[in-house]
N, C-alpha and C. Protein backbone atom coordinates (compact mmCIF):
# COMPACT_ATOMS: atom_id res chain seq x y z
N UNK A 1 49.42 172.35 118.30
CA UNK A 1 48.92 173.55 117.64
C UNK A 1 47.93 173.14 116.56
N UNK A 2 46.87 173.95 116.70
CA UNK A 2 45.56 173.51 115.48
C UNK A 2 46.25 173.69 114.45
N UNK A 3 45.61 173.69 113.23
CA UNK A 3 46.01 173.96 112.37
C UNK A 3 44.59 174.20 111.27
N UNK A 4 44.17 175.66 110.57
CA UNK A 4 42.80 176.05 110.20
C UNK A 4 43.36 176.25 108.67
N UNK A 5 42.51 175.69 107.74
CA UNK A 5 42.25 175.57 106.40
C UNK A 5 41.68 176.58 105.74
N UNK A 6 42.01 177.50 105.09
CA UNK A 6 41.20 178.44 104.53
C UNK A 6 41.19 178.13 103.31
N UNK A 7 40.09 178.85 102.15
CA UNK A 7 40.27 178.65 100.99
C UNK A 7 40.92 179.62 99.91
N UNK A 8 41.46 179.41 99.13
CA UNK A 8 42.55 180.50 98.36
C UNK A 8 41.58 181.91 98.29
N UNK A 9 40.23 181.70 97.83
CA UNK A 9 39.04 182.61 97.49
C UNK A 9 39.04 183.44 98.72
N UNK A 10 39.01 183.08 100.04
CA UNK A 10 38.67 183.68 101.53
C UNK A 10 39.54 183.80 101.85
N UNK A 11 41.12 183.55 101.62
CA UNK A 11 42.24 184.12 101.65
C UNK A 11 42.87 185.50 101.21
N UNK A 12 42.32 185.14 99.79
CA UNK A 12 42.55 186.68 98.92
C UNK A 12 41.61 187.72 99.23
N UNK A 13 40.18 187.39 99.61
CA UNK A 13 39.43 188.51 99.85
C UNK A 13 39.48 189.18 101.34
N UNK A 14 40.37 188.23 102.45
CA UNK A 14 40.54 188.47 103.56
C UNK A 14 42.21 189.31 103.49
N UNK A 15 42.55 189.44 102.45
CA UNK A 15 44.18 190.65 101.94
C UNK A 15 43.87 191.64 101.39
N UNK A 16 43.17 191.51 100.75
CA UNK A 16 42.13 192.46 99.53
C UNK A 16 41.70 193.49 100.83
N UNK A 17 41.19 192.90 101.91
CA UNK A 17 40.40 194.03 103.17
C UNK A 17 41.35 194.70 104.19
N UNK A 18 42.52 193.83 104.35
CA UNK A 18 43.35 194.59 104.90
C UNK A 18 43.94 195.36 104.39
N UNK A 19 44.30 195.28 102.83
CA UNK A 19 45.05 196.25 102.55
C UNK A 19 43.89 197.56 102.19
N UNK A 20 43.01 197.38 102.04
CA UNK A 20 41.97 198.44 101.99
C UNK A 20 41.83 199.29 103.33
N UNK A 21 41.90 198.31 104.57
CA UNK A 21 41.61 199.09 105.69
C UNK A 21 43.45 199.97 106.01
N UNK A 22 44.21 199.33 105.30
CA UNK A 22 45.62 200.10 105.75
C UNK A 22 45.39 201.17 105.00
N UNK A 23 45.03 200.90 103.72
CA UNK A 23 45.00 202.16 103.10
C UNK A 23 43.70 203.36 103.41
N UNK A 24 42.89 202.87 103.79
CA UNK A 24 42.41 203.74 104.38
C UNK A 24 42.72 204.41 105.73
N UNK A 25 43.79 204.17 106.33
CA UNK A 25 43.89 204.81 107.83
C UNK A 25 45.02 205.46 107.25
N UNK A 26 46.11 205.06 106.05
CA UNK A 26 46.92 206.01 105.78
C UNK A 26 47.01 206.62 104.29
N UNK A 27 45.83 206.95 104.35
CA UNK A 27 46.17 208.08 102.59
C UNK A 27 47.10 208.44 102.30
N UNK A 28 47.65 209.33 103.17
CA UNK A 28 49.23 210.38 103.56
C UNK A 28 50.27 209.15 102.66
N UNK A 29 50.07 207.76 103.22
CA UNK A 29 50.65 207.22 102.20
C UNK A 29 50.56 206.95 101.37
N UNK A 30 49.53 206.60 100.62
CA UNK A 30 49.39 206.13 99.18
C UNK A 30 49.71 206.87 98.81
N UNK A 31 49.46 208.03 98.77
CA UNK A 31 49.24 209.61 97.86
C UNK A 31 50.68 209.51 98.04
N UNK A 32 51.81 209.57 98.76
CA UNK A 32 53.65 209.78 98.69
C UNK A 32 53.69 208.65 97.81
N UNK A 33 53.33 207.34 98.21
CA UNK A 33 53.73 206.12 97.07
C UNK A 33 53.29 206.72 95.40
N UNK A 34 51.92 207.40 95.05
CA UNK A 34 51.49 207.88 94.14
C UNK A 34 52.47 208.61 93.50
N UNK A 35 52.56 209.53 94.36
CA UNK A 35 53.85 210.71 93.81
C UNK A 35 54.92 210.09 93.51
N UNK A 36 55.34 209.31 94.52
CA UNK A 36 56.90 208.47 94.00
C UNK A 36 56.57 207.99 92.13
N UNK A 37 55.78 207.52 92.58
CA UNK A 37 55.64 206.70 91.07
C UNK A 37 55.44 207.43 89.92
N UNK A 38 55.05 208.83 89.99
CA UNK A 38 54.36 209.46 88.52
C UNK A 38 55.81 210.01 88.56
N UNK A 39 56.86 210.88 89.51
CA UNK A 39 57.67 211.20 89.58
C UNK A 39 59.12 209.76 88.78
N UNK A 40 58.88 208.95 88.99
CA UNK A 40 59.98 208.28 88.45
C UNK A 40 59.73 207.80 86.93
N UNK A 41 57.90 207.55 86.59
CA UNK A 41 57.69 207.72 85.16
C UNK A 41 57.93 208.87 84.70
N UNK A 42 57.89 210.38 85.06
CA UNK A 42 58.13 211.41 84.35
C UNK A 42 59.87 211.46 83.71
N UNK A 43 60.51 211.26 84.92
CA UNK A 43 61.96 210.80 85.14
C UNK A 43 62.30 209.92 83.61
N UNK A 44 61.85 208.98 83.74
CA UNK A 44 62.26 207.81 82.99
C UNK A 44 61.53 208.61 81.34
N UNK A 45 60.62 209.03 81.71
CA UNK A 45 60.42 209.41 80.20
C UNK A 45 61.46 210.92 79.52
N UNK A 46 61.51 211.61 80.48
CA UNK A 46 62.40 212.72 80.30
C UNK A 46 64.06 212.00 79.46
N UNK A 47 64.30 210.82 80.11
CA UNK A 47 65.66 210.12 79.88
C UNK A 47 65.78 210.02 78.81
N UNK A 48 64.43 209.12 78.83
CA UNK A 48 64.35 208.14 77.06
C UNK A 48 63.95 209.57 75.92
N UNK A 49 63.07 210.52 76.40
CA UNK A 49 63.62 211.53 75.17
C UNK A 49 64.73 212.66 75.04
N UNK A 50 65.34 212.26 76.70
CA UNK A 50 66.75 213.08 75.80
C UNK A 50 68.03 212.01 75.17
N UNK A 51 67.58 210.65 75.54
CA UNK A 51 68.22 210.01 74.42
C UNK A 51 68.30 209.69 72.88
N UNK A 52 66.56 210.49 72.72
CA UNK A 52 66.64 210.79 71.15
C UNK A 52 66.90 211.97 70.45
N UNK A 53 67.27 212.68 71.57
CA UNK A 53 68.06 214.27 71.13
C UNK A 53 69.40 214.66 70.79
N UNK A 54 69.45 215.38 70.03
CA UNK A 54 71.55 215.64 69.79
C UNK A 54 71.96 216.33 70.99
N UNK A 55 73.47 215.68 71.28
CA UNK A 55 73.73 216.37 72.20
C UNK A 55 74.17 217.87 72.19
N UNK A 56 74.37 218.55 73.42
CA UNK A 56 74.55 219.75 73.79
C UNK A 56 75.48 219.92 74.55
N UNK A 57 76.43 221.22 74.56
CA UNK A 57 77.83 221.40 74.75
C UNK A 57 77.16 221.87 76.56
N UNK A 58 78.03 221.56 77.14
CA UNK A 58 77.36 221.92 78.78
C UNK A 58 77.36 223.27 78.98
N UNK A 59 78.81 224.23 78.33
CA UNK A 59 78.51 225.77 78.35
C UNK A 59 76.98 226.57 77.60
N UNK A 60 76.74 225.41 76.84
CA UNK A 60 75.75 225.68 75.94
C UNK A 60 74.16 225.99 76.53
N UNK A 61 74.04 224.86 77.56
CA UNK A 61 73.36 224.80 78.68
C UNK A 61 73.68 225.14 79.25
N UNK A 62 74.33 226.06 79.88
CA UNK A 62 74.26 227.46 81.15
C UNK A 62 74.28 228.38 80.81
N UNK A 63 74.64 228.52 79.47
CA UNK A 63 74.50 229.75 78.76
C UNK A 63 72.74 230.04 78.63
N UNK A 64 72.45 229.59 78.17
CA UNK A 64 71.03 229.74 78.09
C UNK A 64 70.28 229.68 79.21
N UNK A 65 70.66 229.39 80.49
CA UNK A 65 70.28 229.51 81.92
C UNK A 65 70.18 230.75 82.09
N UNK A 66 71.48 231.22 81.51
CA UNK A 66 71.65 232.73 82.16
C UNK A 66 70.72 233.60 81.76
């Protein structure tokens, strides 16, 4: 079996194109990966500021649902 030498430079720019051409045949995905991600920063930030909030009695919160 041959064995072909590439260089790290023509390596990375030959990953760099595939992942460009994947992402271009599937938007549909990036854009769900996109969403995943702003969705779990919103998440994570929602957390961290109701951990700087006093807490609340749970009737307290359905009461005010209603």
């Amino acid at each position: 079996m041959a064995h072909v030498t590439i260089s790290e430079d023509s390596l990375r720019q030959m990953l760099r194109q595939a992942v460009a051409d994947a992402l271009d045949d599937r938007r549909d995905l990036l854009r769900d990966v996109m969403a995943e991600v702003l969705e779990d920063v919103a998440l994570a930030e929602a957390i961290r500021s109701g951990l700087e909030t006093d807490r609340v009695e749970r009737d307290d919160v359905f009461a005010a649902l209603d």
